[in-house]
C-alpha atoms as a PDB file:
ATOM      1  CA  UNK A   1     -36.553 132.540 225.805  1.00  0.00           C
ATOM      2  CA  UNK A   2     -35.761 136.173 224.516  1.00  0.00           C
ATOM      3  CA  UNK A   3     -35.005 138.994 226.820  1.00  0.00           C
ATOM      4  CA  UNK A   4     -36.722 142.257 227.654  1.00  0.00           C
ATOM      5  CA  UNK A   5     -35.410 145.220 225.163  1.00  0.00           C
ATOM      6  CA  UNK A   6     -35.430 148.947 226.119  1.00  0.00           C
ATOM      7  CA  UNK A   7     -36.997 150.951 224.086  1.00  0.00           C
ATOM      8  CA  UNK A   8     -36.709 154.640 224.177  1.00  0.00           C
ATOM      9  CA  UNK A   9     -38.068 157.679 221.982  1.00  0.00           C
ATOM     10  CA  UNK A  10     -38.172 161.460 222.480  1.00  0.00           C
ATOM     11  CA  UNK A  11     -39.782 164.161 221.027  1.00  0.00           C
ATOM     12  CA  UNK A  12     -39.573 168.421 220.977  1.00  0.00           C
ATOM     13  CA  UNK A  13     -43.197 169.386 220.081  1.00  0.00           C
ATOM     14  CA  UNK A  14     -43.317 173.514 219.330  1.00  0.00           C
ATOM     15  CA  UNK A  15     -46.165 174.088 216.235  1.00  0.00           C
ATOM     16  CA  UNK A  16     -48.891 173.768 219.283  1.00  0.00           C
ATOM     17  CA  UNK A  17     -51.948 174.304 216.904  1.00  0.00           C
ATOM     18  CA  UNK A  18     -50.882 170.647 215.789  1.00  0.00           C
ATOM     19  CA  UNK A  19     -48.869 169.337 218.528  1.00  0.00           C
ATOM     20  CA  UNK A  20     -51.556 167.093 220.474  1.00  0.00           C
ATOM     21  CA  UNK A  21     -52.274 165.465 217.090  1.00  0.00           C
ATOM     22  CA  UNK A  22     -48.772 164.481 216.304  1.00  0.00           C
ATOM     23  CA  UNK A  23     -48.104 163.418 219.453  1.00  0.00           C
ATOM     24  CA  UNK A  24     -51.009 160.850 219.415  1.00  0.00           C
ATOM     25  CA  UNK A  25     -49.470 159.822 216.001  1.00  0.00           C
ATOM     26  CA  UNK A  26     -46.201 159.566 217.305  1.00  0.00           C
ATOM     27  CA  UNK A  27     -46.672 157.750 220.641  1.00  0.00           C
ATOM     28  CA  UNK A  28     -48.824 154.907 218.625  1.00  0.00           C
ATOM     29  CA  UNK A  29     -46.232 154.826 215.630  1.00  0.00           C
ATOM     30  CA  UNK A  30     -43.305 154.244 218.308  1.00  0.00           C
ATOM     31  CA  UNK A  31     -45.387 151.340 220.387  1.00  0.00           C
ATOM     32  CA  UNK A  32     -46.736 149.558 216.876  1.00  0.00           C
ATOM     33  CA  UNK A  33     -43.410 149.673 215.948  1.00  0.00           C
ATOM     34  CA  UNK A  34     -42.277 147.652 219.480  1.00  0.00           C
ATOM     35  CA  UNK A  35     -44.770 145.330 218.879  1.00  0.00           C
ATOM     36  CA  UNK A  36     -47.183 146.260 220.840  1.00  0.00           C
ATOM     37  CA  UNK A  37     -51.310 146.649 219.812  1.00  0.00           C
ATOM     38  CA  UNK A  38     -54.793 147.202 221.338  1.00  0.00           C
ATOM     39  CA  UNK A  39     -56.561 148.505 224.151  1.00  0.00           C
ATOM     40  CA  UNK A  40     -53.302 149.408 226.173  1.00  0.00           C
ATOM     41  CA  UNK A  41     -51.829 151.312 223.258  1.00  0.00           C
ATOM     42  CA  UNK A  42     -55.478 153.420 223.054  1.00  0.00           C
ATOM     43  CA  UNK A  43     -55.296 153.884 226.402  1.00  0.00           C
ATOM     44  CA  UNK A  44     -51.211 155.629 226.273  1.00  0.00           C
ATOM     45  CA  UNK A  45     -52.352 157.320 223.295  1.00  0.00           C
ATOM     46  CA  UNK A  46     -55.284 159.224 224.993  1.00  0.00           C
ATOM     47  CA  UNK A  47     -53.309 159.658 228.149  1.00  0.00           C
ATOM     48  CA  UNK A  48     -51.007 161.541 225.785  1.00  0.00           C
ATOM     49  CA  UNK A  49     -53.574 163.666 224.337  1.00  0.00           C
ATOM     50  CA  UNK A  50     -54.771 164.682 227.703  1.00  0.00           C
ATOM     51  CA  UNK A  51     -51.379 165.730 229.006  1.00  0.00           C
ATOM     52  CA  UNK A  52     -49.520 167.349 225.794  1.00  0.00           C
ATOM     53  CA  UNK A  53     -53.335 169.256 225.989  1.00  0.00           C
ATOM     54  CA  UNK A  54     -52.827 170.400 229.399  1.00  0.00           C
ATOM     55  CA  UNK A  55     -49.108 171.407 228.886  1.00  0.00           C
ATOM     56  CA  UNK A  56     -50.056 173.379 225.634  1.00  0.00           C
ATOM     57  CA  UNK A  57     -53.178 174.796 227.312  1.00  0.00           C
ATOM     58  CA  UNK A  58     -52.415 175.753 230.441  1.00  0.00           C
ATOM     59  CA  UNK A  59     -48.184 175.834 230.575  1.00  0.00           C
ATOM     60  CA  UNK A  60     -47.206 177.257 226.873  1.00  0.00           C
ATOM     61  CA  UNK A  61     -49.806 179.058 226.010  1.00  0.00           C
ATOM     62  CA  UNK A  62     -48.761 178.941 222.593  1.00  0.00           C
ATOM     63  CA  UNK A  63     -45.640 179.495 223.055  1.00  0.00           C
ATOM     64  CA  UNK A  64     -42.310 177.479 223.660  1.00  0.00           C
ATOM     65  CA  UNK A  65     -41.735 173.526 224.243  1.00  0.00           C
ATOM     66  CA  UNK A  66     -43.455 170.349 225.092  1.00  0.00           C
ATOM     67  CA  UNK A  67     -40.947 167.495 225.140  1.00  0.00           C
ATOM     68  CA  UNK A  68     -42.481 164.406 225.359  1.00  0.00           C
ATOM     69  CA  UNK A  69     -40.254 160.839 226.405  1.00  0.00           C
ATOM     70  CA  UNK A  70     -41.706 157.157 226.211  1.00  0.00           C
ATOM     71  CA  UNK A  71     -39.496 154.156 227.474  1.00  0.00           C
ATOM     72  CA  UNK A  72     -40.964 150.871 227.548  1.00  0.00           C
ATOM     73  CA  UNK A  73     -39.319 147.572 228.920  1.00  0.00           C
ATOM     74  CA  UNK A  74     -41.004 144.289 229.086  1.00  0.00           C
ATOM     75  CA  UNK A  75     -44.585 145.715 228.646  1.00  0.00           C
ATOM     76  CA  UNK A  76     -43.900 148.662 231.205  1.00  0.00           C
ATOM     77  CA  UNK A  77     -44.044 151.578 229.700  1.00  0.00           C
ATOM     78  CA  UNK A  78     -44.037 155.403 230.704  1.00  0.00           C
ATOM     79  CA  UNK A  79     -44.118 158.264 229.394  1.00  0.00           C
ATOM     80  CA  UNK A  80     -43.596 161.762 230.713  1.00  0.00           C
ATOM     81  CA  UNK A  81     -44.388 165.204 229.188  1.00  0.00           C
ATOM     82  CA  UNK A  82     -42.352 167.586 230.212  1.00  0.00           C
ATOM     83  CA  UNK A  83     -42.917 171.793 230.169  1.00  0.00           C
ATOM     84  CA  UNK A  84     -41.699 174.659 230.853  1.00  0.00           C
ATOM     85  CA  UNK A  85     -43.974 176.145 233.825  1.00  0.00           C
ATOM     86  CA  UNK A  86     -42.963 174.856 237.475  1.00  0.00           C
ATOM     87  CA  UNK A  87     -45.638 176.386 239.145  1.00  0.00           C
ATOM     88  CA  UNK A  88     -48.760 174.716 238.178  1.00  0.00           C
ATOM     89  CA  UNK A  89     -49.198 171.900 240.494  1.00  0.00           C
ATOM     90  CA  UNK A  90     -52.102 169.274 239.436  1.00  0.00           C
ATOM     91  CA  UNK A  91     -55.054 170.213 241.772  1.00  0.00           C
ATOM     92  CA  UNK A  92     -57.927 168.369 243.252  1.00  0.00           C
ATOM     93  CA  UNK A  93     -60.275 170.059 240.483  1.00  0.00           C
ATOM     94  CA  UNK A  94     -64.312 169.050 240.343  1.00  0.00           C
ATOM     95  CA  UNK A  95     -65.461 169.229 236.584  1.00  0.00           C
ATOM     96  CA  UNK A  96     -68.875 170.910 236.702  1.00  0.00           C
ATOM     97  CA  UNK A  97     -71.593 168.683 235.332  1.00  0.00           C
ATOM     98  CA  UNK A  98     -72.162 169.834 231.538  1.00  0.00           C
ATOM     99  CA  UNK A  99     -68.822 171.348 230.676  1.00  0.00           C
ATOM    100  CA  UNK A 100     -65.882 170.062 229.282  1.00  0.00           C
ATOM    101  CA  UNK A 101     -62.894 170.873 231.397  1.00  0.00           C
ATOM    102  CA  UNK A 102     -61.522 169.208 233.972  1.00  0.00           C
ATOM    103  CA  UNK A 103     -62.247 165.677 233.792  1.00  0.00           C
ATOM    104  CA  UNK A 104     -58.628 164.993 231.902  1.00  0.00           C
ATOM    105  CA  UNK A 105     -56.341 164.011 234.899  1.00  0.00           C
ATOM    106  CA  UNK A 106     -59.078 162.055 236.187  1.00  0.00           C
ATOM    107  CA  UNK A 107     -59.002 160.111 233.056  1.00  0.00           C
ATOM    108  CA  UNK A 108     -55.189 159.800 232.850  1.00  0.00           C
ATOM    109  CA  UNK A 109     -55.241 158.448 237.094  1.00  0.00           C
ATOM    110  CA  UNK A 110     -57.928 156.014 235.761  1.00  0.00           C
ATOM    111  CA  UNK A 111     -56.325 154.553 232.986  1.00  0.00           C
ATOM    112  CA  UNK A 112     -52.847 154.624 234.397  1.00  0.00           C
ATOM    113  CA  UNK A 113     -50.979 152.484 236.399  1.00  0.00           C
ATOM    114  CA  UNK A 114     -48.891 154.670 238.390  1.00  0.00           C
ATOM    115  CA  UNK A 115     -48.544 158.349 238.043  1.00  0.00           C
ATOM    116  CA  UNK A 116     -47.383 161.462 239.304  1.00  0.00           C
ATOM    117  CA  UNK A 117     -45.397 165.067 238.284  1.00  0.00           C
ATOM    118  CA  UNK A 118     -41.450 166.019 238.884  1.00  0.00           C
ATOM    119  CA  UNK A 119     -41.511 169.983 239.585  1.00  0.00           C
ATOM    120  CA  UNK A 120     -37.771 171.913 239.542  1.00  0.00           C
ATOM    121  CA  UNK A 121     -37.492 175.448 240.058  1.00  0.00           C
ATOM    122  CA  UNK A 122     -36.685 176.653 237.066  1.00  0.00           C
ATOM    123  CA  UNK A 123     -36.625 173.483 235.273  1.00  0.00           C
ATOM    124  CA  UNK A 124     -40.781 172.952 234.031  1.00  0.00           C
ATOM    125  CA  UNK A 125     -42.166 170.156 235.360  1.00  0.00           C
ATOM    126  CA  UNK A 126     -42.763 166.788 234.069  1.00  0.00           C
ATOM    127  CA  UNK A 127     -45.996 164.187 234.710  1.00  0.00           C
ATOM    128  CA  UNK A 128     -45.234 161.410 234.055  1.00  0.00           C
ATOM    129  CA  UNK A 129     -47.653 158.219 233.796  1.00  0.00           C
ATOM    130  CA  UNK A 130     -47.088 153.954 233.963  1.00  0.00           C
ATOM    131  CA  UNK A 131     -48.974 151.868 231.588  1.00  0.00           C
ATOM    132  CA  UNK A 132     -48.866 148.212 231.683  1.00  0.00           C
ATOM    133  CA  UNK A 133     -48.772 146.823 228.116  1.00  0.00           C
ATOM    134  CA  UNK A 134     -48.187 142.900 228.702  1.00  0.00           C
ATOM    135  CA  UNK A 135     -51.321 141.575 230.250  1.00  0.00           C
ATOM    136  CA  UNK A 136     -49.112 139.595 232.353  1.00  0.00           C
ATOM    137  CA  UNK A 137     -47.235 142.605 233.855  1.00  0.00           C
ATOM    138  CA  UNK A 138     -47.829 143.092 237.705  1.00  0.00           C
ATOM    139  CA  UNK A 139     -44.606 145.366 238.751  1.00  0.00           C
ATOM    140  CA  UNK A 140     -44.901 147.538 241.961  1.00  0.00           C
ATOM    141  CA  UNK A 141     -45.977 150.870 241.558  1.00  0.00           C
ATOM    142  CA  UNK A 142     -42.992 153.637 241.726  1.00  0.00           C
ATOM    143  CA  UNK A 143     -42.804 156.982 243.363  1.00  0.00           C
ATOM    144  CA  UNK A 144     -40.905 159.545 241.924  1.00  0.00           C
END
C-alpha cells in the first residue's frame, strides 16, 4: 500500500491580457502531472479561470500580481488565488437574466467542495477553494 504524497506548486501571474489562459494551462499541467485526469481536473481548471478572472478584473485592473498556489494530498486538493486588494469582499450578487456577469462564484460554490476568502489589511486577500479528486475522498469540510 503506497502513501499519500504532497504535492505543491505556485505561480506569480503579471502579463494579465494572458494570465487566465496560462493559469488554466498550468493548473491542468501540474494535476496531469500528479496523476490525476477527468471531470474533477475540468472542474479545478474552470474554478481557476473564474477566480484568476475575478482577481484580474476586478482587483488588478491590469496592473500588479495574481499568485496562484495548488496543494493536493490524497485526492484533496486546493487551490487559492491570492491578490492584492483587501477590500473587495465576495457579495451575495444576482446575475441579471441575459448578461454575462456574475454567475462565476456561483459556479466555483457549485463545483467546489469547500470554499471561502482570507482578507489581511494590507496583505490582498486570498479565495481559496477544495476539490475532491479521488472519488473515494469524503474529508470534512474546513473553515479558514
Amino acid at each position: 500500500m503506497s502513501r499519500p504524497v504532497l504535492h505543491s506548486w505556485e505561480a506569480i501571474l503579471t502579463e494579465h491580457d494572458r494570465s487566465v489562459r496560462t493559469a488554466r494551462h498550468q493548473v491542468r499541467q501540474r494535476l496531469t502531472e500528479w496523476g490525476w485526469q477527468g471531470e474533477r481536473v475540468d472542474d479545478l481548471v474552470l474554478i481557476t479561470s473564474e477566480l484568476v478572472t475575478n482577481a484580474v478584473v476586478h482587483a488588478c485592473r491590469g496592473d500588479g500580481e495574481v499568485r496562484l498556489y495548488l496543494q493536493e494530498f490524497g485526492g484533496d486538493c486546493r487551490l487559492e488565488v491570492w491578490d492584492p486588494r483587501f477590500d473587495l469582499p465576495l457579495q451575495e450578487r444576482r446575475p441579471r437574466r441575459f448578461g454575462e456577469g456574475g454567475r462565476g462564484i456561483e459556479l466555483v460554490r457549485e463545483l467546489a467542495f469547500d470554499f471561502g476568502v482570507v482578507i489581511r489589511r494590507g496583505a490582498g486577500k486570498r479565495v481559496w477553494v477544495r476539490v475532491l479528486l479521488a472519488e473515494d475522498n469524503q474529508p470534512v469540510p474546513l473553515r479558514s
